[in-house]
N, C-alpha and C. Protein backbone atom coordinates (compact mmCIF):
# COMPACT_ATOMS: atom_id res chain seq x y z
N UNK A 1 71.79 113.40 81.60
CA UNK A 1 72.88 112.48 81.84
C UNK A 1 74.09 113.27 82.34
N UNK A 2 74.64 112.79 83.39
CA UNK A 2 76.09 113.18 83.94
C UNK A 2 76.87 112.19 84.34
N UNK A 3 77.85 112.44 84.51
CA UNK A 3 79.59 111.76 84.78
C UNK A 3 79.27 111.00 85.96
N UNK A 4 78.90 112.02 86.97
CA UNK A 4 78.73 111.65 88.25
C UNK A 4 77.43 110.06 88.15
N UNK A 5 76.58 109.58 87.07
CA UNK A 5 75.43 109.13 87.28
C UNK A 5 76.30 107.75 86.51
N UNK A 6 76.95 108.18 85.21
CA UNK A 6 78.01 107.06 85.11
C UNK A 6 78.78 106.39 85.97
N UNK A 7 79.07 107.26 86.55
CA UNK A 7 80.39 106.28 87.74
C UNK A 7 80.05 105.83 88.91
N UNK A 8 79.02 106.14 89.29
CA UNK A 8 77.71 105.26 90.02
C UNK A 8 77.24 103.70 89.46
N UNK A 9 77.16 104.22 88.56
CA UNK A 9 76.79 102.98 87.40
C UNK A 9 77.83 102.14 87.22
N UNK A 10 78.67 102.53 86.91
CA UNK A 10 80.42 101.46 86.98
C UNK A 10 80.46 101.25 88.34
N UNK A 11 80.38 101.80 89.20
CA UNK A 11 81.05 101.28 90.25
C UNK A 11 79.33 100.29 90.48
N UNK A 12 78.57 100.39 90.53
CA UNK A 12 77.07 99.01 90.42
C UNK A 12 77.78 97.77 89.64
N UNK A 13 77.97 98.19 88.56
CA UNK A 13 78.41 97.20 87.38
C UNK A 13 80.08 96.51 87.99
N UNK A 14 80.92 96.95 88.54
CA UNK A 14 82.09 96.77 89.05
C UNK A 14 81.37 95.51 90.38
N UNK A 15 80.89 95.90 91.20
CA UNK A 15 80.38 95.03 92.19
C UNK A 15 79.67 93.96 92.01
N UNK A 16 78.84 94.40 90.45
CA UNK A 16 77.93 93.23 90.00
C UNK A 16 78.88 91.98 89.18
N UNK A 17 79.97 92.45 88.99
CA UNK A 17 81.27 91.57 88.08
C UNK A 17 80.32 91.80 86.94
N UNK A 18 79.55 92.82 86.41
CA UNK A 18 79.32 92.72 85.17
C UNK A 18 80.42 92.94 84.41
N UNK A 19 81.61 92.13 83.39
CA UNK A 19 82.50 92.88 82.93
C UNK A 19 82.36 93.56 81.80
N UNK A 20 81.45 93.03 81.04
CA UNK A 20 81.19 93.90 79.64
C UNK A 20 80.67 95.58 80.14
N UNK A 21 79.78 95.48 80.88
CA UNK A 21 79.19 96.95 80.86
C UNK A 21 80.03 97.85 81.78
N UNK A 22 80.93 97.09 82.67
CA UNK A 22 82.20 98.01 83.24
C UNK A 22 83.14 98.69 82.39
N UNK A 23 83.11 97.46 81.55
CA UNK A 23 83.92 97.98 80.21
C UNK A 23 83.45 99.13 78.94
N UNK A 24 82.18 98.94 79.06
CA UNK A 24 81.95 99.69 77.82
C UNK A 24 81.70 101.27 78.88
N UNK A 25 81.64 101.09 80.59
CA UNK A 25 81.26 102.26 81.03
C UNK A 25 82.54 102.89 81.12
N UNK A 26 83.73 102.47 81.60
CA UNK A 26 84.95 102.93 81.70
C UNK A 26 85.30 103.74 80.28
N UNK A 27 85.65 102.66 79.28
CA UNK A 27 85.69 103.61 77.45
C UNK A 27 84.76 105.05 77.60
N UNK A 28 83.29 104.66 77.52
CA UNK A 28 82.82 106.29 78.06
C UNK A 28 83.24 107.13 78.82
N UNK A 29 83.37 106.90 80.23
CA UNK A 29 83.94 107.77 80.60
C UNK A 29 85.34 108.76 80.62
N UNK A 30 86.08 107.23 79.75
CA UNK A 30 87.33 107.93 78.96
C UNK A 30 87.19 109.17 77.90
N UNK A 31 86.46 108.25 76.75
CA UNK A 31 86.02 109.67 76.04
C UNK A 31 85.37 110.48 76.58
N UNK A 32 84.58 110.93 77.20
CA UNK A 32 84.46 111.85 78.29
C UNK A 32 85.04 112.59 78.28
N UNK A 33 86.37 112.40 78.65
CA UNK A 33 87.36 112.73 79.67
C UNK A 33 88.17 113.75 78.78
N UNK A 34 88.35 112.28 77.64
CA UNK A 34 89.27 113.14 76.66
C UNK A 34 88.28 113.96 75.76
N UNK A 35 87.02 114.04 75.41
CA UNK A 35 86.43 115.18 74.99
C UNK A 35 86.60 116.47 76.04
N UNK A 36 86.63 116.43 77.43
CA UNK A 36 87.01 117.81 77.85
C UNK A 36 88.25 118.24 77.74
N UNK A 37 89.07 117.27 77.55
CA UNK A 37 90.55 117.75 77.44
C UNK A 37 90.59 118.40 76.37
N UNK A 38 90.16 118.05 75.36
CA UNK A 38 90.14 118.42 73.73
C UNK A 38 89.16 119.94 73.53
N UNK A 39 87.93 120.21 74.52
CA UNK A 39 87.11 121.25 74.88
C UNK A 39 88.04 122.71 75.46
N UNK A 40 88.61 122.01 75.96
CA UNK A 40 89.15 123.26 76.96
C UNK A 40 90.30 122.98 78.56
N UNK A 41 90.69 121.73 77.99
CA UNK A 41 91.54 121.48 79.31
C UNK A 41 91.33 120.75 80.69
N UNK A 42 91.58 120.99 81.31
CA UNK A 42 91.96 120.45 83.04
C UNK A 42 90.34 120.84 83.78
N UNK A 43 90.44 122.59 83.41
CA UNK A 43 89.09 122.86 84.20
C UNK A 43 87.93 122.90 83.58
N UNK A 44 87.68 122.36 82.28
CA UNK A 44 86.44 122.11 81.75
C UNK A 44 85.29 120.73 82.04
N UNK A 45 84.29 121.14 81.93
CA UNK A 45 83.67 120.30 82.47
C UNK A 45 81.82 119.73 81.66
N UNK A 46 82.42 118.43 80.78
CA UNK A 46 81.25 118.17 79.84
C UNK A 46 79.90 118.85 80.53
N UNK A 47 79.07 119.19 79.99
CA UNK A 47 77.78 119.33 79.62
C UNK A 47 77.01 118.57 79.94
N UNK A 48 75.49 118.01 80.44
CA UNK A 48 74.62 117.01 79.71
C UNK A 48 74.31 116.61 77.81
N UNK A 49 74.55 117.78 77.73
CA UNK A 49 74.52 118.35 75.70
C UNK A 49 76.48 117.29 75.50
N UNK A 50 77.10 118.16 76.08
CA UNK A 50 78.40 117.33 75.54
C UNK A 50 78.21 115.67 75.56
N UNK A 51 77.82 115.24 76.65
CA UNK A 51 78.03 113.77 77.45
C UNK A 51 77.01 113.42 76.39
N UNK A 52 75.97 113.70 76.09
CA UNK A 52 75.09 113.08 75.13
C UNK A 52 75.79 112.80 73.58
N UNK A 53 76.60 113.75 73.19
CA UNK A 53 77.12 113.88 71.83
C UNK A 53 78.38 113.00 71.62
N UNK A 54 79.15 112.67 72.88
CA UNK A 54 80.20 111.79 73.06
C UNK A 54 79.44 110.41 73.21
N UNK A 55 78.05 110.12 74.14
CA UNK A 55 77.37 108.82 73.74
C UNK A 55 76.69 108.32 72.31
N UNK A 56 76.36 109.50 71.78
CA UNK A 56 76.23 109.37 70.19
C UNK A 56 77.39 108.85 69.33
N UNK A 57 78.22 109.46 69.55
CA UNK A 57 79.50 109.10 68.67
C UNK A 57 80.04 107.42 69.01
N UNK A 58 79.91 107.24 70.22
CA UNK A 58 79.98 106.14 70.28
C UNK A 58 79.29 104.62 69.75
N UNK A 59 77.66 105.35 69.79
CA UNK A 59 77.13 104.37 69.27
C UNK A 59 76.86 104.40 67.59
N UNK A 60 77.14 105.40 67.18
CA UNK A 60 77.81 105.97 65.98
C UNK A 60 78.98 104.55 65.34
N UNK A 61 79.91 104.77 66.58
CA UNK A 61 81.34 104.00 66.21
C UNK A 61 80.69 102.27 66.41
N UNK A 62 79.97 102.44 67.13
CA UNK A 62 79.61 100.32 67.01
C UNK A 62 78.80 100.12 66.29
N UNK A 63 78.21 100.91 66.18
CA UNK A 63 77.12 100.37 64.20
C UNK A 63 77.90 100.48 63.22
N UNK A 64 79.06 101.49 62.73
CA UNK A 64 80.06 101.08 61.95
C UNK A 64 81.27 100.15 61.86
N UNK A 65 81.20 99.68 62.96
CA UNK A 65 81.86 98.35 63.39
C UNK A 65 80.86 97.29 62.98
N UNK A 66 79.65 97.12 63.38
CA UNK A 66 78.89 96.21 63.44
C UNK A 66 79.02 95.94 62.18
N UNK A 67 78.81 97.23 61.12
CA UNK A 67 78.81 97.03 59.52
C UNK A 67 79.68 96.31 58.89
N UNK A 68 80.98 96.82 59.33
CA UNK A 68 82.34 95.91 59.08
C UNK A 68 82.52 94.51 59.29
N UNK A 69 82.14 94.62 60.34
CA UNK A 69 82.53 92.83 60.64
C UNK A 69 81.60 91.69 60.33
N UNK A 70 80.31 92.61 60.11
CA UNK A 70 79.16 91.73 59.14
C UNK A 70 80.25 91.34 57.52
N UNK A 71 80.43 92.55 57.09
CA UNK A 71 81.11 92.06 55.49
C UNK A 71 82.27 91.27 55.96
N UNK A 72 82.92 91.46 56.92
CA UNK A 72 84.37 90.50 57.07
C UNK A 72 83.47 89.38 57.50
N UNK A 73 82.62 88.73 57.85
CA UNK A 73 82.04 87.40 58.39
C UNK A 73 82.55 87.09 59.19
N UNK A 74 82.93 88.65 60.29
CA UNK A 74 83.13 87.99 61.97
C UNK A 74 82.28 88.19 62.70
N UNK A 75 81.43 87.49 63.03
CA UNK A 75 80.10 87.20 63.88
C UNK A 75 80.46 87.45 65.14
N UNK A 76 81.68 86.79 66.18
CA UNK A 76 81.80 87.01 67.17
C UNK A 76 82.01 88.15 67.32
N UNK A 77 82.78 89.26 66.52
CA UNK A 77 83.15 90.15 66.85
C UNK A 77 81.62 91.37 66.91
N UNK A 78 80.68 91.23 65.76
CA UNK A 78 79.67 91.71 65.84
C UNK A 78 78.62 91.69 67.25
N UNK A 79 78.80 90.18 67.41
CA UNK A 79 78.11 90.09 68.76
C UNK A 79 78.36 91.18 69.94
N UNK A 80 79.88 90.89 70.10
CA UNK A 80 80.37 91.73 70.98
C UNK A 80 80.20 93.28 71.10
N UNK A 81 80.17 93.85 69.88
CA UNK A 81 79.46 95.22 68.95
C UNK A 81 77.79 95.52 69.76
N UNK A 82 77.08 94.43 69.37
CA UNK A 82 75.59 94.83 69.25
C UNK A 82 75.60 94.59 70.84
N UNK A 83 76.56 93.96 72.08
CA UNK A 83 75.83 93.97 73.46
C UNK A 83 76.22 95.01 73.64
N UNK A 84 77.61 95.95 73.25
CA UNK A 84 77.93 97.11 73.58
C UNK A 84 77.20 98.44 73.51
N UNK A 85 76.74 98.10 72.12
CA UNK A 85 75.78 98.95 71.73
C UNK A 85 74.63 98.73 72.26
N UNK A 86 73.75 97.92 72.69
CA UNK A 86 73.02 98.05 73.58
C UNK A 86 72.98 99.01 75.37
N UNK A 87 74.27 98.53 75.40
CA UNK A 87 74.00 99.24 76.97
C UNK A 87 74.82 100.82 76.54
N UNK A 88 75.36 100.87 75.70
CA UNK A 88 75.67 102.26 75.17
C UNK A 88 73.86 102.96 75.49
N UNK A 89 72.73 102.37 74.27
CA UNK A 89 71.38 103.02 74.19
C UNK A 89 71.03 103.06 75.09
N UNK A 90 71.30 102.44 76.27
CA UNK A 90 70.35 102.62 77.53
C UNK A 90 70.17 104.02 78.17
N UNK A 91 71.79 105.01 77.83
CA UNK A 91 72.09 106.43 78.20
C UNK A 91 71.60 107.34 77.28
N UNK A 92 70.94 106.98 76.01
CA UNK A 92 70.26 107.94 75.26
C UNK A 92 68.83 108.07 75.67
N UNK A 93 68.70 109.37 75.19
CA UNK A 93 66.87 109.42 75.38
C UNK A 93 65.85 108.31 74.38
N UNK A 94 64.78 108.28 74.65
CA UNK A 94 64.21 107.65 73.80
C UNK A 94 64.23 108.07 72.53
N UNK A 95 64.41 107.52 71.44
CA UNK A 95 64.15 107.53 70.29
C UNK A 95 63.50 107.45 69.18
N UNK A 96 63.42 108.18 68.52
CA UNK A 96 61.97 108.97 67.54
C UNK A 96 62.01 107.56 66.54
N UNK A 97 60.56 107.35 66.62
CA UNK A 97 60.22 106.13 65.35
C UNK A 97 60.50 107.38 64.23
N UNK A 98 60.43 106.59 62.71
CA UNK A 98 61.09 106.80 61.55
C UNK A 98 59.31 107.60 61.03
N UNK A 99 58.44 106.70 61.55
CA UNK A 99 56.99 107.83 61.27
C UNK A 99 56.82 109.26 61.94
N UNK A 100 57.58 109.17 63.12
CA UNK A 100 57.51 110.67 63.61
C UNK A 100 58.53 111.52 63.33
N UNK A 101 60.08 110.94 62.86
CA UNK A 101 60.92 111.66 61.98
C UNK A 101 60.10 112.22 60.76
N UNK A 102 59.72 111.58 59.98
CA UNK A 102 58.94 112.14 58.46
C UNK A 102 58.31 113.02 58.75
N UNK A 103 57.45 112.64 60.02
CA UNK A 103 56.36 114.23 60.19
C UNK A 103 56.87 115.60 60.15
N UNK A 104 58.35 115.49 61.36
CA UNK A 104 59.15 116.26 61.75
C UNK A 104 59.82 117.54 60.20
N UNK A 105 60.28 115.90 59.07
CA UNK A 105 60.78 116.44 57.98
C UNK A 105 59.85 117.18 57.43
N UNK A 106 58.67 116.92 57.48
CA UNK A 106 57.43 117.73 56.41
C UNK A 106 57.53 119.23 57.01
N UNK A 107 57.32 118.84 58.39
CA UNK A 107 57.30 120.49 59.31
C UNK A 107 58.40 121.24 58.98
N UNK A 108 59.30 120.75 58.98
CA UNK A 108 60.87 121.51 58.64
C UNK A 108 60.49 122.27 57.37
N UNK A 109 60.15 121.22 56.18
CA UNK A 109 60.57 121.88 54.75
C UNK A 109 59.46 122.88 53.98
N UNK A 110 58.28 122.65 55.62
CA UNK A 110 56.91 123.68 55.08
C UNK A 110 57.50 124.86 55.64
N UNK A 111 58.06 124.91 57.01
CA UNK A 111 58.68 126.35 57.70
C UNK A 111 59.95 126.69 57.25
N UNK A 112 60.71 126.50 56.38
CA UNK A 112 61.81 126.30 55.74
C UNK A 112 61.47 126.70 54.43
N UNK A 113 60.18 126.65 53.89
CA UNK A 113 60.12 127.02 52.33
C UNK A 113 60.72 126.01 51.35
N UNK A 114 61.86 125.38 51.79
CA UNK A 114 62.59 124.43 50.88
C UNK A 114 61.59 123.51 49.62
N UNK A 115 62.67 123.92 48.81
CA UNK A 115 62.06 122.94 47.26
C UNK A 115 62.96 122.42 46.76
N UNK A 116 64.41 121.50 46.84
CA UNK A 116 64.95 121.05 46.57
C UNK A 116 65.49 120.43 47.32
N UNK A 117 67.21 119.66 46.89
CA UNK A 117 68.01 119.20 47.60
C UNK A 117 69.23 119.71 47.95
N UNK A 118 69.16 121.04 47.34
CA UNK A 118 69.94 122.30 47.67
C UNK A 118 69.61 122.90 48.69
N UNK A 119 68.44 122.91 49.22
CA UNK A 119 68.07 123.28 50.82
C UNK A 119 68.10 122.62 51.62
N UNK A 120 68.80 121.72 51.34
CA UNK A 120 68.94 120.85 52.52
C UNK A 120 69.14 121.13 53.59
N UNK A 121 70.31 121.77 53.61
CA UNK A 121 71.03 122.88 54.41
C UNK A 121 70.09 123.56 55.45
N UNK A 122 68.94 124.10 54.85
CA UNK A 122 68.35 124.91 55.66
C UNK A 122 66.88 123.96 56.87
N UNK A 123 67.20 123.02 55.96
CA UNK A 123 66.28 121.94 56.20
C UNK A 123 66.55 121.19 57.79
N UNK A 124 67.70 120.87 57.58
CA UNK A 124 68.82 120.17 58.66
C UNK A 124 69.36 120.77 59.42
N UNK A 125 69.33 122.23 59.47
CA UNK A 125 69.78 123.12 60.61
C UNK A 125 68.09 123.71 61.05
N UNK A 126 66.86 123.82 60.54
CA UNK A 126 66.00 123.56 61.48
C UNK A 126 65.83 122.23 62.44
N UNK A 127 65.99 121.23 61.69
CA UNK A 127 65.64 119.82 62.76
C UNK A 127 66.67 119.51 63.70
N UNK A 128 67.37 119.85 63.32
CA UNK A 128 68.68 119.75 64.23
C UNK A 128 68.70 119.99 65.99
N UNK A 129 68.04 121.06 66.47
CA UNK A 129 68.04 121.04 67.75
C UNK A 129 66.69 120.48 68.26
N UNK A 130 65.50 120.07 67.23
CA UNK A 130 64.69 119.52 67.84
C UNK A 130 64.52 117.77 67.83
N UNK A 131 65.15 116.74 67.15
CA UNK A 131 66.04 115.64 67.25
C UNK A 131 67.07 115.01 67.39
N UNK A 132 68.00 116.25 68.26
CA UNK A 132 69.05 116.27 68.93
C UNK A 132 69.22 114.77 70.01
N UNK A 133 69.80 114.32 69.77
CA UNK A 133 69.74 113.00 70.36
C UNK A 133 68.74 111.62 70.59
N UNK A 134 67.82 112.38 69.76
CA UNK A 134 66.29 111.39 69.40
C UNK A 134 66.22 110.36 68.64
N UNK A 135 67.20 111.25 67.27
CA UNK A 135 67.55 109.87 65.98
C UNK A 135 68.72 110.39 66.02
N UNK A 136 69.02 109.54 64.74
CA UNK A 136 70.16 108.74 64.10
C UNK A 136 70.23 110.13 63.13
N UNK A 137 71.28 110.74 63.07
CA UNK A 137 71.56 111.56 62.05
C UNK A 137 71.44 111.23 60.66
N UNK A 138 72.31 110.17 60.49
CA UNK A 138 72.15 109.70 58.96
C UNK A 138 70.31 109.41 58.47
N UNK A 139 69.90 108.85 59.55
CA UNK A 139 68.66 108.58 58.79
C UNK A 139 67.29 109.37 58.58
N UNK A 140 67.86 110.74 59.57
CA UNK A 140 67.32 111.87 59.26
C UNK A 140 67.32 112.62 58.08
N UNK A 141 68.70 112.46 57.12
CA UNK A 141 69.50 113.05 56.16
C UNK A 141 68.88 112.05 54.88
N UNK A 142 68.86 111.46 55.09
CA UNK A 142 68.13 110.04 54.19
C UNK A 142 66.73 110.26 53.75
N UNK A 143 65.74 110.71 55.08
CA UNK A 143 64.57 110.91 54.85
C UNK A 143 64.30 112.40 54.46
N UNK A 144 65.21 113.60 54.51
CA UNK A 144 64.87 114.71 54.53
C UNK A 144 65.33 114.48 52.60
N UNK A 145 66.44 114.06 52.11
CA UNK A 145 66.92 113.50 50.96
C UNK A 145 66.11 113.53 49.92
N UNK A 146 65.48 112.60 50.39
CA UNK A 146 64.09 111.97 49.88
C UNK A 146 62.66 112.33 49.64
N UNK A 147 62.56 113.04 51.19
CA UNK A 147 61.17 114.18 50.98
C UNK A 147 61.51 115.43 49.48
N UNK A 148 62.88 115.74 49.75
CA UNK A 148 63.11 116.79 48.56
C UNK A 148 63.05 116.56 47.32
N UNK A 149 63.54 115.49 47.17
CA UNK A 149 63.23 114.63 45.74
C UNK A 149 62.21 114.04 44.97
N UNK A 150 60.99 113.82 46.28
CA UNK A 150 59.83 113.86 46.08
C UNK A 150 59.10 114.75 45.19
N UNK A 151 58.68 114.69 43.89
CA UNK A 151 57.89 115.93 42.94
C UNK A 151 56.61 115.94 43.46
């Protein structure tokens, strides 16, 4: 994924009067923008690795929205959440079912040695670059949690 493949995409979505996905492409490319500012300035220039971690965070930020406005019982506002978040996922890679995360966790905590939930640590910095944008962090942390607790 790159900048350049986004703003291709907005400017499609701009012509198509799609306004939601102009919108949710513009916000990206803002944070973007302001993640390189925050990186290193004027002449820095995201990554595919950066641009992926700024689309994470995002869809990060509308599932915790989504959460919220479920308990407040604002539906419309959720709606608006889950189309965003949809065309947010369209820029991630595919994503690891929760059966091939577990496998992943077993492999970790056999090459890892780990026997507790004090290794976690060591647990989660092996899986880490190999479900790098695949899953959901939290629910990696959940299942690795859990495998440890397992007697």
């Amino acid at each position: 994924m790159n900048k350049q493949k986004l703003r291709e995409d907005l400017k499609q979505s701009m012509l198509a009067k799609n306004e939601l996905k102009t919108s949710v492409l513009r916000l990206l490319l803002s944070a973007i923008n302001y993640y390189e500012i925050q990186k290193g300035g004027a002449g820095y220039e995201a990554t595919p690795e950066d641009i992926l971690s700024v689309i994470q965070k995002e869809v990060k930020q509308r599932n915790d929205s989504i959460e919220q406005y479920k308990n407040a019982n604002r539906q419309e506002l959720v709606d608006k959440e889950e189309k965003e978040l949809e065309i947010l996922k369209t820029y991630l890679p595919e994503q690891l079912g929760e059966d091939a995360i577990k496998k992943l966790v077993g492999e970790a905590i056999q090459n890892t040695g780990a026997s507790s939930v004090s290794d976690m640590g060591k647990v989660m910095g092996y899986l880490s670059p190999k479900i790098k944008g695949k899953a959901d962090g939290s629910l990696v942390s959940k299942l690795v949690r859990e495998s440890l607790l397992k007697p």
